[in-house]
PDB file of N, CA and C in Angstrom:
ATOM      1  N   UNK A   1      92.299 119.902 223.191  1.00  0.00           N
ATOM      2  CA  UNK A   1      91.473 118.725 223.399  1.00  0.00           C
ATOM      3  C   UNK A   1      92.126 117.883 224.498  1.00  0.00           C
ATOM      4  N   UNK A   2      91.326 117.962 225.368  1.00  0.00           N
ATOM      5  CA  UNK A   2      91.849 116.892 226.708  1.00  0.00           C
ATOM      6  C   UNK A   2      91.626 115.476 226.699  1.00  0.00           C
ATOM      7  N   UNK A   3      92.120 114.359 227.427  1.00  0.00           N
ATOM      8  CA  UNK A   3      91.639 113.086 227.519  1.00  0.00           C
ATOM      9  C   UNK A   3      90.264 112.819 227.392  1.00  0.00           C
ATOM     10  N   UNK A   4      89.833 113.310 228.411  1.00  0.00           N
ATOM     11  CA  UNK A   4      88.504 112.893 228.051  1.00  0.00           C
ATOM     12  C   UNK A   4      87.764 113.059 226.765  1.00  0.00           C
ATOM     13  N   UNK A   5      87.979 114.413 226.567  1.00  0.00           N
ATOM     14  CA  UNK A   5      87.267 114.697 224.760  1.00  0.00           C
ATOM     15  C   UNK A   5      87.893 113.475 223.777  1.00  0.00           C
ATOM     16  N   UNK A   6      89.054 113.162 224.006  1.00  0.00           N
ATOM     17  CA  UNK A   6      89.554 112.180 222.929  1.00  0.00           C
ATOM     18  C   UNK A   6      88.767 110.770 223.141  1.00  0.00           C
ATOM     19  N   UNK A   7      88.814 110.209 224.162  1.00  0.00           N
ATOM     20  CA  UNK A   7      88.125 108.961 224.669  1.00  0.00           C
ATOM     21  C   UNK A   7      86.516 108.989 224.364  1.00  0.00           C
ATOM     22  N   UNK A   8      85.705 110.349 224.407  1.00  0.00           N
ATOM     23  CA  UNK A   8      84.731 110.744 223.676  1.00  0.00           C
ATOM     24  C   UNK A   8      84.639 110.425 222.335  1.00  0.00           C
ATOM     25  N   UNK A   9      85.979 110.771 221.661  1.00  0.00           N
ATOM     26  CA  UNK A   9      85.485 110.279 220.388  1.00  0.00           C
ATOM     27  C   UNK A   9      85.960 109.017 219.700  1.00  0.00           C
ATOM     28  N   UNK A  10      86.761 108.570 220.139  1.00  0.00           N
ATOM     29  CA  UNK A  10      87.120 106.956 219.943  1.00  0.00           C
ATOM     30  C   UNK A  10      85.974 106.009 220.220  1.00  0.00           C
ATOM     31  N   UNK A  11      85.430 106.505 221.847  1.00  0.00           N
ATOM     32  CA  UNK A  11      84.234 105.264 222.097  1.00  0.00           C
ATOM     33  C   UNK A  11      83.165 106.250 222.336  1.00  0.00           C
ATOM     34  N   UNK A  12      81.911 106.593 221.600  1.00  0.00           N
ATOM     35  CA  UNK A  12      81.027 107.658 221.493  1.00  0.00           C
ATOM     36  C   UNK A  12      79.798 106.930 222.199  1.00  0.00           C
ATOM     37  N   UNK A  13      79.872 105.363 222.310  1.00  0.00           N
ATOM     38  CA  UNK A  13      78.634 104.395 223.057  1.00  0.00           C
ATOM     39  C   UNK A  13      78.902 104.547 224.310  1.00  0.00           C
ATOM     40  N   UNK A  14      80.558 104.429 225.143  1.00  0.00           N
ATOM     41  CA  UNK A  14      81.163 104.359 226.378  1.00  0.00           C
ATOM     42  C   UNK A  14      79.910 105.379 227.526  1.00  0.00           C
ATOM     43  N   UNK A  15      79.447 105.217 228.615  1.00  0.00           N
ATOM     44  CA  UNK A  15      79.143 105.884 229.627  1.00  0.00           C
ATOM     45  C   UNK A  15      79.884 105.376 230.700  1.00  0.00           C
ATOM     46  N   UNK A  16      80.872 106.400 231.018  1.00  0.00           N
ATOM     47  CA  UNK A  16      82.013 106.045 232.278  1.00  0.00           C
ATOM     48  C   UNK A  16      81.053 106.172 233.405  1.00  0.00           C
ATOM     49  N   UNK A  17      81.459 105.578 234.286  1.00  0.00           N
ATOM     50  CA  UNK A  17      81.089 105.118 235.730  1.00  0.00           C
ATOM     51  C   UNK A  17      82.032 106.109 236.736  1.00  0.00           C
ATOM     52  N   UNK A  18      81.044 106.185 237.562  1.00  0.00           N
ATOM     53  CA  UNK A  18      82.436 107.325 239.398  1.00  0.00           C
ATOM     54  C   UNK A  18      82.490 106.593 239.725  1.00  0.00           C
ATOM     55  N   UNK A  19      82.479 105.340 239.936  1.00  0.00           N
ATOM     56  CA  UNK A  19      82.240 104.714 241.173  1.00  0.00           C
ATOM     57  C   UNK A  19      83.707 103.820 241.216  1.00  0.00           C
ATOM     58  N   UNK A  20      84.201 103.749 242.313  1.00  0.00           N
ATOM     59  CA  UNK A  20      86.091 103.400 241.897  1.00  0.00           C
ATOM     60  C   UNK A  20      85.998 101.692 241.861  1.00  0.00           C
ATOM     61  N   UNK A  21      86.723 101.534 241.292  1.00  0.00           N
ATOM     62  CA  UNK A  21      87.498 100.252 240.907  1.00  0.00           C
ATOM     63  C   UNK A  21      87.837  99.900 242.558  1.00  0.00           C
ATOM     64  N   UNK A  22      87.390  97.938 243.061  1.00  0.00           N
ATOM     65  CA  UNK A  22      87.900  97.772 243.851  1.00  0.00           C
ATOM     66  C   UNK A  22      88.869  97.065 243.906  1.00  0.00           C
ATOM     67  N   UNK A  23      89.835  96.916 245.050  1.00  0.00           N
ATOM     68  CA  UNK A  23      90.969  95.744 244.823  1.00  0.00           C
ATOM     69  C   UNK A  23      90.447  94.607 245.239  1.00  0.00           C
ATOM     70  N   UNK A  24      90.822  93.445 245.303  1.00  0.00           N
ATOM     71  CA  UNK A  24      90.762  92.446 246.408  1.00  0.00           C
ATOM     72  C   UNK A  24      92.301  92.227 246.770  1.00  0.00           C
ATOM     73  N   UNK A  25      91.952  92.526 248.519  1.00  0.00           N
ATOM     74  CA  UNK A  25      93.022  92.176 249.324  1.00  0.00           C
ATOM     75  C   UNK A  25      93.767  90.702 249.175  1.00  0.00           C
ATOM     76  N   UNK A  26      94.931  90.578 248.870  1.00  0.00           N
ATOM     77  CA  UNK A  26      95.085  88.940 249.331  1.00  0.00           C
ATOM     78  C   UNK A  26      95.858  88.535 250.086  1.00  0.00           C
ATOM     79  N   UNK A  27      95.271  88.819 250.908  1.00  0.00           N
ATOM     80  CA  UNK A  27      95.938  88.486 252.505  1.00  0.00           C
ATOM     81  C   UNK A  27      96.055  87.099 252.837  1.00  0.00           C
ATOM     82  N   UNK A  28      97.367  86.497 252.870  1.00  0.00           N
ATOM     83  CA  UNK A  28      97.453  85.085 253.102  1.00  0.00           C
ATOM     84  C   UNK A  28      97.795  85.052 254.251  1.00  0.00           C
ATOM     85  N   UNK A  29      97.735  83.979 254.585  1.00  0.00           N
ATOM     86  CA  UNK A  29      98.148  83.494 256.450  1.00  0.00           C
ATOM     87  C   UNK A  29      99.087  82.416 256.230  1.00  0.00           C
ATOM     88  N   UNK A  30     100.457  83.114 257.089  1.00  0.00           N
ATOM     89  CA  UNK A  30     101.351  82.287 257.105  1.00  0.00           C
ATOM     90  C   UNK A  30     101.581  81.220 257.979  1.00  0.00           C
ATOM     91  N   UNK A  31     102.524  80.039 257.595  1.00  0.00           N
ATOM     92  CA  UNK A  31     102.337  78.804 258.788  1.00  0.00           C
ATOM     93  C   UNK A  31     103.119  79.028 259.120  1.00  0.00           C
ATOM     94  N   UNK A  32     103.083  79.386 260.870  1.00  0.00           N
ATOM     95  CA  UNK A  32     104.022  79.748 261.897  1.00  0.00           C
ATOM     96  C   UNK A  32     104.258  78.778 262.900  1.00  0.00           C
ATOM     97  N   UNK A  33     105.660  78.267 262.578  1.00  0.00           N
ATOM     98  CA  UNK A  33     106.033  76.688 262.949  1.00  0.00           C
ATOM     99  C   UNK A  33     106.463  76.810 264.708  1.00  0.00           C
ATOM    100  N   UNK A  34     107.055  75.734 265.076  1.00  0.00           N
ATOM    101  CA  UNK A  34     107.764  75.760 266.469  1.00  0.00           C
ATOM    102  C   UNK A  34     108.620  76.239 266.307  1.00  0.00           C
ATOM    103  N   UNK A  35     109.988  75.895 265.209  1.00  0.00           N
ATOM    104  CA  UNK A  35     111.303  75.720 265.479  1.00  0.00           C
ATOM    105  C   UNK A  35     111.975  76.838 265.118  1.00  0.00           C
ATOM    106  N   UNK A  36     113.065  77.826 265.139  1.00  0.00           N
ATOM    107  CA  UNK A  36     113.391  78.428 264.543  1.00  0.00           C
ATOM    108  C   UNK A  36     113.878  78.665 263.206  1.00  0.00           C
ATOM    109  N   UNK A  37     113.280  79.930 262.720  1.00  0.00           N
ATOM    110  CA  UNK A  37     114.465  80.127 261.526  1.00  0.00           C
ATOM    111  C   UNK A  37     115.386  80.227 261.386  1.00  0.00           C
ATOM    112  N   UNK A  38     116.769  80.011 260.620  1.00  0.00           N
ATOM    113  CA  UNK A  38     117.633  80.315 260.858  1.00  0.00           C
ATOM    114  C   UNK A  38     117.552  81.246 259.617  1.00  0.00           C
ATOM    115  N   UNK A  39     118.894  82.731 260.084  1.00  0.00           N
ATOM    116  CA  UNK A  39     119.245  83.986 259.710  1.00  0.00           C
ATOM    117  C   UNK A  39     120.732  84.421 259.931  1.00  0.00           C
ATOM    118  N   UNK A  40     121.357  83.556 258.972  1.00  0.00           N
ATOM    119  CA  UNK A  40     122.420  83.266 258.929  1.00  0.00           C
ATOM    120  C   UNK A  40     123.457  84.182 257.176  1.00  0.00           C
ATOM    121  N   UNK A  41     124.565  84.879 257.970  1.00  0.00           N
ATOM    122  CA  UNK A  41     125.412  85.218 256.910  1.00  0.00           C
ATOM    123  C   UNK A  41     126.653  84.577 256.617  1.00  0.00           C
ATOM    124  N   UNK A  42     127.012  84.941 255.183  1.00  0.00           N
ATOM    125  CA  UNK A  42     127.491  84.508 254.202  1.00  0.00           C
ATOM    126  C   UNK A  42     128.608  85.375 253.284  1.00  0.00           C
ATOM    127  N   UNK A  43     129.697  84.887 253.073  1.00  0.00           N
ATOM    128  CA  UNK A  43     129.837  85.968 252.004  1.00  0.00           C
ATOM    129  C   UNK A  43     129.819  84.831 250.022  1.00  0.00           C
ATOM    130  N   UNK A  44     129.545  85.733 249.518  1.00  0.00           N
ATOM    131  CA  UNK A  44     129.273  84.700 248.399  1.00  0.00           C
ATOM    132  C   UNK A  44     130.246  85.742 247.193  1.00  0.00           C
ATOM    133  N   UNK A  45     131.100  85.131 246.521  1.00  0.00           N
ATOM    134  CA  UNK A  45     131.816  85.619 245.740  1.00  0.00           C
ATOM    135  C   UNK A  45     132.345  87.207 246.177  1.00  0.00           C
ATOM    136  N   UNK A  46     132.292  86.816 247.546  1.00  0.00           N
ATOM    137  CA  UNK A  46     133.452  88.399 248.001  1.00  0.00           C
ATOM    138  C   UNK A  46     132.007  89.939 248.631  1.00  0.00           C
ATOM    139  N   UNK A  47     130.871  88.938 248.300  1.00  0.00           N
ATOM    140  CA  UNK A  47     129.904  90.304 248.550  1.00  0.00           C
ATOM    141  C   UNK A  47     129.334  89.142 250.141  1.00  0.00           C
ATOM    142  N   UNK A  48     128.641  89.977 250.549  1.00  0.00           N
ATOM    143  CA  UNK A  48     127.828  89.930 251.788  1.00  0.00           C
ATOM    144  C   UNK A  48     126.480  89.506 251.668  1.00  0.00           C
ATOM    145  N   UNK A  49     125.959  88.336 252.022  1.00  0.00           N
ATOM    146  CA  UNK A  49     124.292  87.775 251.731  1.00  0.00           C
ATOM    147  C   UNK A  49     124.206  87.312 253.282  1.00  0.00           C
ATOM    148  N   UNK A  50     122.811  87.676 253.149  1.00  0.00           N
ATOM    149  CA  UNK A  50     121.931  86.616 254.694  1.00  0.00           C
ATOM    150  C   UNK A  50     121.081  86.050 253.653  1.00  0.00           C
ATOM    151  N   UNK A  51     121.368  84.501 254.541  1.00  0.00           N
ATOM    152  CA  UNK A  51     120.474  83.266 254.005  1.00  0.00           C
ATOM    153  C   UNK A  51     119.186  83.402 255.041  1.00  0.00           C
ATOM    154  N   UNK A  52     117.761  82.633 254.680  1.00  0.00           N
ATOM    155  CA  UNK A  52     117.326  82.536 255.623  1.00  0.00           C
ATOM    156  C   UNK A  52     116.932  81.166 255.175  1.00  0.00           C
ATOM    157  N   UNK A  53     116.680  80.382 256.080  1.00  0.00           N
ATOM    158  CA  UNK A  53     116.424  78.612 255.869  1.00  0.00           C
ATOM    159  C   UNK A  53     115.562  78.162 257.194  1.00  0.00           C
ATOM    160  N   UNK A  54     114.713  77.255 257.010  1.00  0.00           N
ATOM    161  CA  UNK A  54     114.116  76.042 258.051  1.00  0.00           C
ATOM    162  C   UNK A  54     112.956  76.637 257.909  1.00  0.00           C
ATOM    163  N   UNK A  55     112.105  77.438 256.819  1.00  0.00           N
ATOM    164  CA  UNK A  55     110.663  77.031 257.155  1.00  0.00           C
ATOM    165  C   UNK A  55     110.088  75.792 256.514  1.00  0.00           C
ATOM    166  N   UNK A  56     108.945  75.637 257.734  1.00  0.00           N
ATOM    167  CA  UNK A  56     108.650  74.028 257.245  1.00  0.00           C
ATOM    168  C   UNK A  56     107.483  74.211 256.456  1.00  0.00           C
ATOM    169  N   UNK A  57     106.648  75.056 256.499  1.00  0.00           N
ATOM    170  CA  UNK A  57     105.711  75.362 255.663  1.00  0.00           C
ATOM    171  C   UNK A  57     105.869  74.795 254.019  1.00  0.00           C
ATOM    172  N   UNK A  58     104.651  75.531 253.244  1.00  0.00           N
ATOM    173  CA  UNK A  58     104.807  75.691 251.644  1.00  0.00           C
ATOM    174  C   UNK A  58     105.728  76.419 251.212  1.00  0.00           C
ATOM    175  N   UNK A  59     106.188  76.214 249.803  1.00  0.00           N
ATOM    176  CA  UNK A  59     107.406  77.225 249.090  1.00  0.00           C
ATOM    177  C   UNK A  59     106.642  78.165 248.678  1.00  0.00           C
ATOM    178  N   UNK A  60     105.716  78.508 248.431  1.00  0.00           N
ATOM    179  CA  UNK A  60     104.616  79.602 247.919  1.00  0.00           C
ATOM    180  C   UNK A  60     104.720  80.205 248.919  1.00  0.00           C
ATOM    181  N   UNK A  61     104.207  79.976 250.409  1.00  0.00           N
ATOM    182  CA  UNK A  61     104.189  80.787 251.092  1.00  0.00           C
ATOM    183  C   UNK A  61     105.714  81.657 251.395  1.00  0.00           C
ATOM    184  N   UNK A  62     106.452  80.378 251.319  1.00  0.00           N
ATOM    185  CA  UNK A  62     108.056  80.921 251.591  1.00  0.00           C
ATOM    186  C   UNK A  62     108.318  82.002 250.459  1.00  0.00           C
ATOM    187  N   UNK A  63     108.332  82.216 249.184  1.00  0.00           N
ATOM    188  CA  UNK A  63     107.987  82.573 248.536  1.00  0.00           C
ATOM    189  C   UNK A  63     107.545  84.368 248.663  1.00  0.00           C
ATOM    190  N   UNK A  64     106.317  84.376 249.528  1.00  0.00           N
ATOM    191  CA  UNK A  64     105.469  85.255 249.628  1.00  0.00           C
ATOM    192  C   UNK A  64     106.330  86.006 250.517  1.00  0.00           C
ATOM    193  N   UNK A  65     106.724  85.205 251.528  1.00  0.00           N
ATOM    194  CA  UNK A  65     107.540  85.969 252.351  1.00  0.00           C
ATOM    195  C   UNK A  65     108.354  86.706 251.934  1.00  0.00           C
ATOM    196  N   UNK A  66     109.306  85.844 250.850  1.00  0.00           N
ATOM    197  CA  UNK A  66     110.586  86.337 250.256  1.00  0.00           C
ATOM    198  C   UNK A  66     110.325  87.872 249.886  1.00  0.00           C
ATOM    199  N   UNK A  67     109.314  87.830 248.926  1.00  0.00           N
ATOM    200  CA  UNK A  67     108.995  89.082 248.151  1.00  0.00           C
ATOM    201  C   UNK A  67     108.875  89.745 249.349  1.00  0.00           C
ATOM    202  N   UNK A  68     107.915  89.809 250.425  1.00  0.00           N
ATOM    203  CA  UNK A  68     107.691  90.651 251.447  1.00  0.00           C
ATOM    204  C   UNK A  68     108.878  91.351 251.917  1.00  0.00           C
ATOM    205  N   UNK A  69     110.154  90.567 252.311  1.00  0.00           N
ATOM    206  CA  UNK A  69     110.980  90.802 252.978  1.00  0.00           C
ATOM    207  C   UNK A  69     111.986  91.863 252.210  1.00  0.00           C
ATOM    208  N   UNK A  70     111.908  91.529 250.596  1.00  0.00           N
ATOM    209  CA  UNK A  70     112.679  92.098 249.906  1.00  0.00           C
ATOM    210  C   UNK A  70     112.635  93.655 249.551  1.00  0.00           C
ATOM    211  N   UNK A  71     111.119  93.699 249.648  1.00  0.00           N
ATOM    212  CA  UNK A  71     110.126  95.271 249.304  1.00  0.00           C
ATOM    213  C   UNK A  71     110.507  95.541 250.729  1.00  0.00           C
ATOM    214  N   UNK A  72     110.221  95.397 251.657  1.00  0.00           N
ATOM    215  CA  UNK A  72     110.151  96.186 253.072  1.00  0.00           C
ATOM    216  C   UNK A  72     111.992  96.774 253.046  1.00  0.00           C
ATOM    217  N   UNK A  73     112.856  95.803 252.657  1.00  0.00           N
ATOM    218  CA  UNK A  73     114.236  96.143 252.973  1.00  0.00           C
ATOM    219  C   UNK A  73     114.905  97.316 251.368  1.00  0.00           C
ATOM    220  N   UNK A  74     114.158  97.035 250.523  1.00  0.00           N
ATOM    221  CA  UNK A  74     114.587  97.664 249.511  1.00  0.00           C
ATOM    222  C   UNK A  74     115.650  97.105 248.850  1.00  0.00           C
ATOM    223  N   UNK A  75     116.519  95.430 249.152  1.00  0.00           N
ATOM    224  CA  UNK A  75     117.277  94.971 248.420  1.00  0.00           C
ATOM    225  C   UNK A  75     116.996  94.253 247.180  1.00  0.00           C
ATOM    226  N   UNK A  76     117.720  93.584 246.639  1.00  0.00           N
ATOM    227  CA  UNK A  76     117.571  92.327 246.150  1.00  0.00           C
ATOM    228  C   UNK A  76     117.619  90.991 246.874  1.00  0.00           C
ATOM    229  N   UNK A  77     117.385  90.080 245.804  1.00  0.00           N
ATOM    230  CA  UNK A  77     117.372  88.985 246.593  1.00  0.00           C
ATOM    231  C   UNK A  77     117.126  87.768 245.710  1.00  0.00           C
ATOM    232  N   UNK A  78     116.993  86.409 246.206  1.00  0.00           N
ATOM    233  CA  UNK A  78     116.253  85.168 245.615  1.00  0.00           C
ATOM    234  C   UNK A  78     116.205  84.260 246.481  1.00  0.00           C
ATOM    235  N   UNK A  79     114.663  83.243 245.711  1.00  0.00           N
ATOM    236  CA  UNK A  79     114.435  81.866 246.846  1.00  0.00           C
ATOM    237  C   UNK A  79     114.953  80.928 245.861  1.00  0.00           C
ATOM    238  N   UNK A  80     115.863  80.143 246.051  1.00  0.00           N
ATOM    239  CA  UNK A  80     116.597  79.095 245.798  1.00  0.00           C
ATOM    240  C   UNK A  80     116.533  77.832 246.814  1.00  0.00           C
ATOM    241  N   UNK A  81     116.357  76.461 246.857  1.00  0.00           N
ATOM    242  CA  UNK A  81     116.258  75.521 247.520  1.00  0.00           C
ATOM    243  C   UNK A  81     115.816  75.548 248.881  1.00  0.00           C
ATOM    244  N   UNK A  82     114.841  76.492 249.240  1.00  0.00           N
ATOM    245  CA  UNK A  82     114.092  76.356 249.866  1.00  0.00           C
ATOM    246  C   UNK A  82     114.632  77.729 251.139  1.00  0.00           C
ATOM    247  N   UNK A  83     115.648  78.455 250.721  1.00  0.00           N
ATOM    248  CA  UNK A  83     116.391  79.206 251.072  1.00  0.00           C
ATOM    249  C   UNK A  83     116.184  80.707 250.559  1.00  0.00           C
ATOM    250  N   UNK A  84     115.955  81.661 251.309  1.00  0.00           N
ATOM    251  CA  UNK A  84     115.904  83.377 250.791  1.00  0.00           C
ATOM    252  C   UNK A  84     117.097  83.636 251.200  1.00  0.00           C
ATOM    253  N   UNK A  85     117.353  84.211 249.902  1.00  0.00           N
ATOM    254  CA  UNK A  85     119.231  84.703 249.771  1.00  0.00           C
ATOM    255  C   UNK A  85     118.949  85.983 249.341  1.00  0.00           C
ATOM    256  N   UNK A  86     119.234  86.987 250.137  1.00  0.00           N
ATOM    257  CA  UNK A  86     119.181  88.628 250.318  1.00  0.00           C
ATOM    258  C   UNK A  86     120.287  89.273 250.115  1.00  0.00           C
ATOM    259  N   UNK A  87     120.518  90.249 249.389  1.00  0.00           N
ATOM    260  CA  UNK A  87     121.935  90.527 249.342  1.00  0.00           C
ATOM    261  C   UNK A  87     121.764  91.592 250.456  1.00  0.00           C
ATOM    262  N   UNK A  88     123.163  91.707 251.039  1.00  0.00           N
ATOM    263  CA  UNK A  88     123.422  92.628 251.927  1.00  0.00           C
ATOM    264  C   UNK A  88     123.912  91.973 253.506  1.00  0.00           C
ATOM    265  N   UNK A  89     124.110  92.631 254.353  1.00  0.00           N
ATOM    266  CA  UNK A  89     124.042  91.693 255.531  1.00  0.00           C
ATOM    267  C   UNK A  89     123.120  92.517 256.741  1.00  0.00           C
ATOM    268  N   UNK A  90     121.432  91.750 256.439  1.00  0.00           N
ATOM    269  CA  UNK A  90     120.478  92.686 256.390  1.00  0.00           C
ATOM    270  C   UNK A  90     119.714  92.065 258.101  1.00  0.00           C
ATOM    271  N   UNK A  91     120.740  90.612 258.943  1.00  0.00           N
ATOM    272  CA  UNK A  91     120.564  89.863 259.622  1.00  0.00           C
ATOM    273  C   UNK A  91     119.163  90.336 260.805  1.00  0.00           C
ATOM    274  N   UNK A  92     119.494  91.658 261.394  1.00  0.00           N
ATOM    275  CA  UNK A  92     119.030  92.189 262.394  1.00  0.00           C
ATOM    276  C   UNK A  92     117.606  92.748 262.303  1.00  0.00           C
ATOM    277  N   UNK A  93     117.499  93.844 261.060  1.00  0.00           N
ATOM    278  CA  UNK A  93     116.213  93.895 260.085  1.00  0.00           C
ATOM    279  C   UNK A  93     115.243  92.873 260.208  1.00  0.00           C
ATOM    280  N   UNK A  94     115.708  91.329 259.443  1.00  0.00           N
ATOM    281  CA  UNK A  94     115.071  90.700 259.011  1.00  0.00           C
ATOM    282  C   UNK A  94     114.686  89.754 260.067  1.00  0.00           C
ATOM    283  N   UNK A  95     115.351  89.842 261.481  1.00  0.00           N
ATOM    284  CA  UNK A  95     114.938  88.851 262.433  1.00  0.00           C
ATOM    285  C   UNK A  95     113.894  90.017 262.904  1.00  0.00           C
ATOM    286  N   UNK A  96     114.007  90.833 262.619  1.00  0.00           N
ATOM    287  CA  UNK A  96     112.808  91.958 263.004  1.00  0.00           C
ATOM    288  C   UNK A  96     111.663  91.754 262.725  1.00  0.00           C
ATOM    289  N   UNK A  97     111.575  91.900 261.541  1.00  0.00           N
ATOM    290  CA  UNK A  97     110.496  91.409 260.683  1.00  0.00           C
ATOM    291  C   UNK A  97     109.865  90.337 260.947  1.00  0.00           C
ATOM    292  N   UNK A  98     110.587  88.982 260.802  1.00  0.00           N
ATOM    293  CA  UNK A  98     110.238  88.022 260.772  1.00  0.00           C
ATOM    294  C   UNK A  98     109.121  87.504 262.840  1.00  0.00           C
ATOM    295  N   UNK A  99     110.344  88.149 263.573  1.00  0.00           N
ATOM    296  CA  UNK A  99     109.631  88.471 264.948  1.00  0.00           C
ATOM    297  C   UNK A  99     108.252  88.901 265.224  1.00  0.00           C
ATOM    298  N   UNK A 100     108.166  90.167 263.915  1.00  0.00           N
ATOM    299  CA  UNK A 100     106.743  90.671 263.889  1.00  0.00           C
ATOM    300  C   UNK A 100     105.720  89.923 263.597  1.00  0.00           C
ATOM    301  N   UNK A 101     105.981  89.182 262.634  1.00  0.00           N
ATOM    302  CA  UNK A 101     104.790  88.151 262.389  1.00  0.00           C
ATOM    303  C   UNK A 101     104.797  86.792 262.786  1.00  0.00           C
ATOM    304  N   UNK A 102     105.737  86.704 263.916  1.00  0.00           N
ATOM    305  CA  UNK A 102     105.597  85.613 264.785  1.00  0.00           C
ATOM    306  C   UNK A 102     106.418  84.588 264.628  1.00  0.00           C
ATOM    307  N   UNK A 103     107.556  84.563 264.004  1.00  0.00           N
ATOM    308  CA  UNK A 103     108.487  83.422 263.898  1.00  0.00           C
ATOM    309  C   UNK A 103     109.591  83.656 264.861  1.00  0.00           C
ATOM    310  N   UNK A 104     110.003  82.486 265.380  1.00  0.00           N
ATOM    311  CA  UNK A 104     111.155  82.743 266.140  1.00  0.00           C
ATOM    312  C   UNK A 104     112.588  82.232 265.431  1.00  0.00           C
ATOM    313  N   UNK A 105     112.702  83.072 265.828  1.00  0.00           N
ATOM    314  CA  UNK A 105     114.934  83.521 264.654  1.00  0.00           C
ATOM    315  C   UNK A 105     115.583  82.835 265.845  1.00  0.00           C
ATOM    316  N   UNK A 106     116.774  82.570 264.913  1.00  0.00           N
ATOM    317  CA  UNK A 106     118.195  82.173 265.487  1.00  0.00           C
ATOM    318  C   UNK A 106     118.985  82.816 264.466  1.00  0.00           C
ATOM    319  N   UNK A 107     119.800  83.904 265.193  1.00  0.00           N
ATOM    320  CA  UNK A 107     120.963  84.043 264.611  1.00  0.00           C
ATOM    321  C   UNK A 107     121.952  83.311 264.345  1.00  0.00           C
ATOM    322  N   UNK A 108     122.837  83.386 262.856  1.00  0.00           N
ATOM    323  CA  UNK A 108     124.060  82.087 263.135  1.00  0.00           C
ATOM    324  C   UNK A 108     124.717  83.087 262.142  1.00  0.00           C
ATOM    325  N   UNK A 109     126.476  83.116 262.367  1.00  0.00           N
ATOM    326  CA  UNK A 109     127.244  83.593 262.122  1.00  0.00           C
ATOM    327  C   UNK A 109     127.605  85.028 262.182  1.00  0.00           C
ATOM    328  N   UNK A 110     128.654  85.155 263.393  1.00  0.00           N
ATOM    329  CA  UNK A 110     129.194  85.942 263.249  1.00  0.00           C
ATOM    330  C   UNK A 110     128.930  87.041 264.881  1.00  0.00           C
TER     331      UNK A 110
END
């Protein structure tokens, strides 16, 4: 007895649908300021972090970014005081990134 036969007999009223499930995209638009970001390292209890600091935008959006930045690099990370703290020293990457969607970086340290 396969899935389907079982789901047959649990819900015997059910008529499944083909037709696929859609997503909704949620594509936000970020506020892309004058001034630079800064993309600045750190060492924090003996390990290696890049901070990133000065967007003037929302923390949601900052936020959004964070997660973005974290999935694309495969680290960890956190937004703390208005600050994305990445572990690693991921500086060059992330002025990459951030370049791509239009912010202008300043490197600091090191």
């Amino acid at each position: 007895m396969d899935l389907q036969d079982q789901l047959k007999n649990l819900f015997p009223d059910h008529v499944p649908s083909n037709e696929p499930e859609e997503k909704e995209e949620t594509s936000h638009e970020l506020y892309v300021q004058k001034e630079p970001m800064i993309c600045k390292f750190e060492k924090r209890k003996g390990k290696p972090t890049t901070i990133i600091e000065g967007y003037e935008g929302d923390d949601e959006d900052f936020k959004i970014l964070a997660k973005e930045i974290k999935t694309k690099l495969s680290v960890g990370g956190s937004f703390k005081d208005g600050a994305i703290i990445i572990q690693g020293d991921y500086r060059d990457k992330i002025m990459k990134i951030l370049q791509e969607k239009g912010f202008k970086t300043k490197r600091v340290g090191g």
